[in-house]
Protein backbone atom coordinates (compact mmCIF):
# COMPACT_ATOMS: atom_id res chain seq x y z
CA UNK A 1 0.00 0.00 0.00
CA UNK A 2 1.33 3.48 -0.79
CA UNK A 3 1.50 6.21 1.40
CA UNK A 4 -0.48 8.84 0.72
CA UNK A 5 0.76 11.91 -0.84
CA UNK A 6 0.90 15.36 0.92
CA UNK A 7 -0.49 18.23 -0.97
CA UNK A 8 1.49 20.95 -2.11
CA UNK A 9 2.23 23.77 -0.54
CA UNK A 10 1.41 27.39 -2.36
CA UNK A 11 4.14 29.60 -3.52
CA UNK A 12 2.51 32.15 -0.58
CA UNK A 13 3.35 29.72 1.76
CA UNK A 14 7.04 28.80 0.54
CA UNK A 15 7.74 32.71 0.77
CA UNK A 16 6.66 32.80 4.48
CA UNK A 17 8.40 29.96 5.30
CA UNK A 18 11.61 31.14 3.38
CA UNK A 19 11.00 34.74 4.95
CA UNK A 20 10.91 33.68 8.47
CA UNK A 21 14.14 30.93 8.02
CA UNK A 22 15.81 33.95 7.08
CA UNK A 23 15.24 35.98 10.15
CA UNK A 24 17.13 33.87 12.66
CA UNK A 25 19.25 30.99 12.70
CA UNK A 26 21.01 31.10 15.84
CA UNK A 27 24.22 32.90 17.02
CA UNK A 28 26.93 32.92 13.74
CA UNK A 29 29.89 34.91 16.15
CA UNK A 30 32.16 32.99 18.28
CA UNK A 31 30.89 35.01 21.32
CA UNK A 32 27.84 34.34 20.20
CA UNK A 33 27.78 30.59 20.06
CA UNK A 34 30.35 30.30 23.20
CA UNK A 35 27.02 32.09 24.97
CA UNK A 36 24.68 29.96 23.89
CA UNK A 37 26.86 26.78 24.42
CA UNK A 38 26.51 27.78 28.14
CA UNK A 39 22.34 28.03 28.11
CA UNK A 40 21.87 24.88 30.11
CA UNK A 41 24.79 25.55 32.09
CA UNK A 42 24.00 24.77 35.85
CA UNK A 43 27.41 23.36 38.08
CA UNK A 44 29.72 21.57 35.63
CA UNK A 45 29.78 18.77 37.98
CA UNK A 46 29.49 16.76 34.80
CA UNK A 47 31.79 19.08 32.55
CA UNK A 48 33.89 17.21 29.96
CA UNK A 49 36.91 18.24 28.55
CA UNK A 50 37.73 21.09 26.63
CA UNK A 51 33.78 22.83 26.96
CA UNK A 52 32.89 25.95 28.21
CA UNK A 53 31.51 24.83 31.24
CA UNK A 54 35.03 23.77 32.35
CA UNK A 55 36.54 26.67 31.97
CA UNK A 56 34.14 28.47 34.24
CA UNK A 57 35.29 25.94 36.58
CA UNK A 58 38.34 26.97 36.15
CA UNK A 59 38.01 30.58 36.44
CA UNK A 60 35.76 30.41 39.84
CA UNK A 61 38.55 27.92 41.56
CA UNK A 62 36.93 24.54 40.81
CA UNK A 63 38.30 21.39 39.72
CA UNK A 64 35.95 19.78 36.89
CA UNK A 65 38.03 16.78 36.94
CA UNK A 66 37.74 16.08 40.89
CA UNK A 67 34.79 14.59 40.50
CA UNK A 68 35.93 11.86 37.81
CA UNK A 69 39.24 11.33 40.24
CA UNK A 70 37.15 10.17 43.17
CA UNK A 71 34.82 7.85 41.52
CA UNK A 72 38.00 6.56 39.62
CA UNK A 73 39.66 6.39 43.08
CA UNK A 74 36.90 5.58 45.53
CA UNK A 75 35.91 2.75 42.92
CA UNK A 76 39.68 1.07 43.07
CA UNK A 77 39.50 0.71 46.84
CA UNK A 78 36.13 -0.04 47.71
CA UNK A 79 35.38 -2.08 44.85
CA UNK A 80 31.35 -2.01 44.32
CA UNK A 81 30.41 -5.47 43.31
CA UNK A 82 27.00 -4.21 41.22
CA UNK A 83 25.07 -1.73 40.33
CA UNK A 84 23.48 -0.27 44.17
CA UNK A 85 27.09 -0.71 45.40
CA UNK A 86 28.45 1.97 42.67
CA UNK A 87 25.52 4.37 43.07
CA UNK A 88 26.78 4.29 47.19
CA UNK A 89 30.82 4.96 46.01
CA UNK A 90 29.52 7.67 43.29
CA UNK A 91 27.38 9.25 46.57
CA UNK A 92 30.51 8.99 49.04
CA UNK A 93 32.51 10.11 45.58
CA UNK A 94 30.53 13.45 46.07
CA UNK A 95 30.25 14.16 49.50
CA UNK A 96 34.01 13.79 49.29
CA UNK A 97 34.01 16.22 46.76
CA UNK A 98 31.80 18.54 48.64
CA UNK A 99 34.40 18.54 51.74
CA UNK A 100 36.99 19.75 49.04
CA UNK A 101 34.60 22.68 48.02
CA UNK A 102 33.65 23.77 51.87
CA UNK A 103 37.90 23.80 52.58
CA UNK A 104 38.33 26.05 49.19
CA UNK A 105 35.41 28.11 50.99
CA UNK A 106 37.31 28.11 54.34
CA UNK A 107 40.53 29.41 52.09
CA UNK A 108 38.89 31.65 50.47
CA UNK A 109 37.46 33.12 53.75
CA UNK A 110 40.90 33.53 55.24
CA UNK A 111 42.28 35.20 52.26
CA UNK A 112 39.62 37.69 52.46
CA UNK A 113 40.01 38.82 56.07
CA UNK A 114 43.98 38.89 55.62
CA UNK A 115 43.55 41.33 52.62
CA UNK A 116 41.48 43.60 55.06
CA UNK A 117 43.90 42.91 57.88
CA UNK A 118 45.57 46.08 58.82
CA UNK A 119 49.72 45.36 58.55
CA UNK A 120 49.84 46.74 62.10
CA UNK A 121 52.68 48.66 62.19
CA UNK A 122 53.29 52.02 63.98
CA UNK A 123 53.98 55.10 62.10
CA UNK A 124 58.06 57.19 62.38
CA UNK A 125 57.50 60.08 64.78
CA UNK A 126 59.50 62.82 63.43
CA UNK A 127 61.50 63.48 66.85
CA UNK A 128 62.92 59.66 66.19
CA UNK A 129 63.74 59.77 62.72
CA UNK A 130 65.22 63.19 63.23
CA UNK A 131 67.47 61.63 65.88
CA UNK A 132 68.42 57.99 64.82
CA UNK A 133 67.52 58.29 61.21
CA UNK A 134 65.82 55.65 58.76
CA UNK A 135 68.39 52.97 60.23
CA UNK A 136 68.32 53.41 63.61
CA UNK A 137 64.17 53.97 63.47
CA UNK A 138 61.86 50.89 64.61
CA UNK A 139 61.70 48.27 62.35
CA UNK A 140 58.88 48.81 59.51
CA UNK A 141 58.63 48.73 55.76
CA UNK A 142 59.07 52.31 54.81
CA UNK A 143 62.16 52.61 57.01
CA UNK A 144 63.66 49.60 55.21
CA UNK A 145 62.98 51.12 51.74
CA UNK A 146 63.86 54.21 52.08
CA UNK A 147 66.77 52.82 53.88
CA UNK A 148 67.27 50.96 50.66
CA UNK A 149 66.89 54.21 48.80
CA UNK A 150 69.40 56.24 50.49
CA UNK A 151 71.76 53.98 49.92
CA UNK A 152 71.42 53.82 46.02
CA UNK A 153 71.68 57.59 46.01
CA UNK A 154 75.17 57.12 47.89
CA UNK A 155 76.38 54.40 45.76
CA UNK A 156 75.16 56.75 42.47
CA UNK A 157 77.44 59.11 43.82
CA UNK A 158 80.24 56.79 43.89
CA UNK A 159 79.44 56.09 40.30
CA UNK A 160 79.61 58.71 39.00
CA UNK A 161 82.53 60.39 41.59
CA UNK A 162 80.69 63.19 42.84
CA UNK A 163 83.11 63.16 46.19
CA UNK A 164 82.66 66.24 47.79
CA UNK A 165 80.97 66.86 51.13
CA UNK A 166 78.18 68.79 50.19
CA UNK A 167 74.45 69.56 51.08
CA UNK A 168 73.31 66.53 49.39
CA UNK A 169 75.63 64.17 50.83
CA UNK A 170 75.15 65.59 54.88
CA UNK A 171 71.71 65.44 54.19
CA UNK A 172 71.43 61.90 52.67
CA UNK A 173 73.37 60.68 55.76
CA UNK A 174 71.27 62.58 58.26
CA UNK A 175 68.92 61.07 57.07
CA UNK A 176 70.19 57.71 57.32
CA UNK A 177 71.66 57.75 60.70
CA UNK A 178 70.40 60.88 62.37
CA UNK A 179 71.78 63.92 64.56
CA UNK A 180 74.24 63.13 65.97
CA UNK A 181 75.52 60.85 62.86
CA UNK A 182 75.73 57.50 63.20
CA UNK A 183 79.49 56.08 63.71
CA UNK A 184 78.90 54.06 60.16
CA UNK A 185 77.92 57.51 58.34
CA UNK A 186 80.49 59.27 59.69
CA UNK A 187 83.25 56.71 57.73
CA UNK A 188 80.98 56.79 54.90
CA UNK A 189 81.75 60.92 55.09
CA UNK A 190 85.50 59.92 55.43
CA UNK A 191 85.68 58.01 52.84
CA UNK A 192 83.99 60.63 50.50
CA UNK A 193 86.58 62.99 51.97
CA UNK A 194 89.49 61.14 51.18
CA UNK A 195 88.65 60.29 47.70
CA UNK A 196 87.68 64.27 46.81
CA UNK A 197 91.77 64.61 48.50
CA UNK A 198 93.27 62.63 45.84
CA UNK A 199 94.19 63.28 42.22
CA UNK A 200 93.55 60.75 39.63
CA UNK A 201 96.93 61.27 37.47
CA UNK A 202 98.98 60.28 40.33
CA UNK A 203 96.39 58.01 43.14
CA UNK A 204 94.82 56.26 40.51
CA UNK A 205 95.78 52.92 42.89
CA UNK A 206 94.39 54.56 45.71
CA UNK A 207 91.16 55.73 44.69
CA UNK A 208 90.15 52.19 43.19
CA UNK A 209 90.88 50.35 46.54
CA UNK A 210 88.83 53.39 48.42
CA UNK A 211 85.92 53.19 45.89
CA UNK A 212 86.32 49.34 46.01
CA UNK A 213 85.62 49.49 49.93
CA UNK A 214 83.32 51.93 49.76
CA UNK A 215 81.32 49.87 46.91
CA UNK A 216 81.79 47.07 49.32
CA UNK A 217 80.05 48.44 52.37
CA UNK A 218 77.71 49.96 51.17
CA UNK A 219 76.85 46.85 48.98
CA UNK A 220 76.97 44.50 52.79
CA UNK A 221 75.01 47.16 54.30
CA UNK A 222 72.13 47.00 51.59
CA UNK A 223 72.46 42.88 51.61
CA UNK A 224 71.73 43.30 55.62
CA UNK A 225 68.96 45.45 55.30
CA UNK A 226 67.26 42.72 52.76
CA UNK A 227 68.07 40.23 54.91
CA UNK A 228 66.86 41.87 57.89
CA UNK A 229 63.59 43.09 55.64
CA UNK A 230 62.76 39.21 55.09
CA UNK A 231 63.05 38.62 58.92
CA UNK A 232 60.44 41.35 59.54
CA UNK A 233 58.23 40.31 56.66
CA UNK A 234 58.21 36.46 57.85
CA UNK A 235 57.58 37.75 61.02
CA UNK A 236 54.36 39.27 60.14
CA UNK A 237 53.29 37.26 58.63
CA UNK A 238 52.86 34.75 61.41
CA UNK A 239 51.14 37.53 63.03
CA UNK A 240 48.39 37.49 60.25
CA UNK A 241 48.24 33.69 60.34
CA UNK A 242 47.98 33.77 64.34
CA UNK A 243 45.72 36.34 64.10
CA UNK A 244 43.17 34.61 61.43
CA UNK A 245 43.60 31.39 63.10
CA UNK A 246 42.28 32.85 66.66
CA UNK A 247 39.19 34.51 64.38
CA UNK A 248 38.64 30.83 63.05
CA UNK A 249 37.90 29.58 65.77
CA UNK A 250 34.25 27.24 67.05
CA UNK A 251 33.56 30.09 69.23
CA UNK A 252 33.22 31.94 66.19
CA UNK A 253 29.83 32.28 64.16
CA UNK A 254 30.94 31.65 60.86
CA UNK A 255 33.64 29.11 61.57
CA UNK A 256 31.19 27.11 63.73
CA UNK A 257 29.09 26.81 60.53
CA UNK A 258 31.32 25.82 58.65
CA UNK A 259 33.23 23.11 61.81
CA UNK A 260 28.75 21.94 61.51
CA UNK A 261 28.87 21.44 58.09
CA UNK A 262 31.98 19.61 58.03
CA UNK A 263 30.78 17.23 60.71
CA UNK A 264 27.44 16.57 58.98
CA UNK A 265 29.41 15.54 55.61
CA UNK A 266 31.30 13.49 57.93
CA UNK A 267 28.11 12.05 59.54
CA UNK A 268 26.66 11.01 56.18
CA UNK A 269 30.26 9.20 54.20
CA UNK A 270 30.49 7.31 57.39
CA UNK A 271 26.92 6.46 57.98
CA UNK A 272 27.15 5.54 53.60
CA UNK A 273 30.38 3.62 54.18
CA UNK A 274 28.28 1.86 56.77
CA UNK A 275 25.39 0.87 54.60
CA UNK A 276 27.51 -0.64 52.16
CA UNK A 277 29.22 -3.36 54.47
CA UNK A 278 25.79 -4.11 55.74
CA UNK A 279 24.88 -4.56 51.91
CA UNK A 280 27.98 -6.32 51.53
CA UNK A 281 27.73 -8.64 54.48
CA UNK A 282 23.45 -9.31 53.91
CA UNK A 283 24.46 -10.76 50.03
CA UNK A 284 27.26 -13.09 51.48
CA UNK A 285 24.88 -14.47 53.85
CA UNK A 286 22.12 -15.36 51.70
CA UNK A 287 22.69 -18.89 49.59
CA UNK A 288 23.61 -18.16 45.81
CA UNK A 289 20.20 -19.49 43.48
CA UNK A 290 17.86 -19.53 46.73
CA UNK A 291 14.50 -18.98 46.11
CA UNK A 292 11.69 -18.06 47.98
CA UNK A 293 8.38 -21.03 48.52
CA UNK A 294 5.05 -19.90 49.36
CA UNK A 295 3.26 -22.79 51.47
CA UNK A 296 0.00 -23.40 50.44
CA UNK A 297 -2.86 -24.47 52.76
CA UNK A 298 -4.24 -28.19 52.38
């Protein structure tokens, strides 16, 4: 029997349906189609490679390929015999996974109170600075930079033999060590004087050992201050770890959410891990090709 024919369509209707085709046919830009790729995009827990929806991952911190890892691994050690025995692993796979996601929460949380953290540190008084100068000052990061900066301008100087005693060079070692000068400035002023007392044609020799010691301390006492810098530094640090660490804390609101949540995913891959030995142990109990009998009444 033949199918029956359908009837054919009007030229009015072929130029509707050939008008409105023409409209729209869906994004045509790369933009446009990597936008639309991402319409049914919900949590990527099931993202495959090279999409989209892994590279969001990506960008917000996630791993699209944890998932994957700890059925993969979960499955090697526990070893689900059928089918209810894998849907258990792939459930303890994600609560495993969720764990990972509250600890990047917990990082994330610390990272955010450290950046509004204040450093802590207590401003130069004038009186002080005027006195010891930027290396006798407390310990802090603008004393060891311009420290740092002091000493380049001195060493320029050497460079380019500018020797003489002048405004510039009393200043940039007040500065640096104070009123009265520090003992270290005041050979650093010696030095400078000695060199401007010799003349090149004849104390060549003698100008390149001076500028080679002077070059020298001043290139130990810039390696100090870094090392000393690093010292400081480290030891802030700890300060804004201990200091994060005693806000994080279970007397804390939002870390006691977070210690509750923790113990509930806890709670449920134990009680899981629990319900598949019992599963386990009730199939190796009952007889291989047992089968239930009804008895019937005589």
């Amino acid at each position: 029997m033949s199918l029956p024919k359908s009837p054919a369509k009007s030229e009015e209707l072929l130029a509707r349906n050939r008008c409105n085709g023409s409209k729209s046919k869906g994004p045509r830009t790369p933009e446009g189609k990597a936008r639309s790729a991402l319409n049914s995009y919900k949590h990527g827990l099931y993202a495959t490679p090279n999409t989209e929806a892994r590279q969001q991952m990506l960008r917000v911190g996630e791993d699209p390929d944890l998932m994957a890892r700890l059925e993969r691994e979960l499955g090697e050690a526990l070893q689900p015999a059928n089918a209810m025995e894998a849907m258990i692993v792939a459930d303890i796979a994600r609560l495993y996974r969720d764990k990972a996601l509250l600890e990047t929460s917990v990082r994330a949380i610390r990272l955010q109170q450290a950046e509004v953290t204040p450093a802590g540190e207590a401003t130069i008084d004038d009186e002080e600075l005027s006195a010891l100068g930027y290396l006798g000052v407390h310990d802090c990061v603008e004393a060891f930079q311009q420290s740092r900066a002091l000493l380049d301008h001195v060493l320029d100087r050497v460079e380019k033999r500018q020797w003489t005693t002048d405004d510039d060079l009393n200043r940039t070692l007040e500065r640096l060590g104070g009123d009265p000068p520090h003992k270290w400035c005041e050979e650093i002023r010696g030095a400078f004087e000695e060199l401007s007392a010799l003349i090149p044609e004849t104390d060549q020799a003698a100008i390149d050992a001076k500028i080679f010691r002077l070059t020298s301390d001043l290139g130990a006492m810039k390696n100090g201050l870094d090392e000393q810098e690093g010292e400081y530094r480290q030891a802030k640090a700890q300060e804004v770890t201990q200091a994060l660490d005693s806000r994080l804390v279970p007397g804390n609101r939002q870390w006691s959410t977070v210690l509750k949540q923790q113990a509930q995913l806890d709670r449920t891959i134990a009680s899981k891990l629990q319900l598949l030995t019992y599963l386990r142990k009730a199939w190796q109990k009952k007889p291989s090709g047992a089968t239930s009998r009804r008895k019937t009444k005589k």
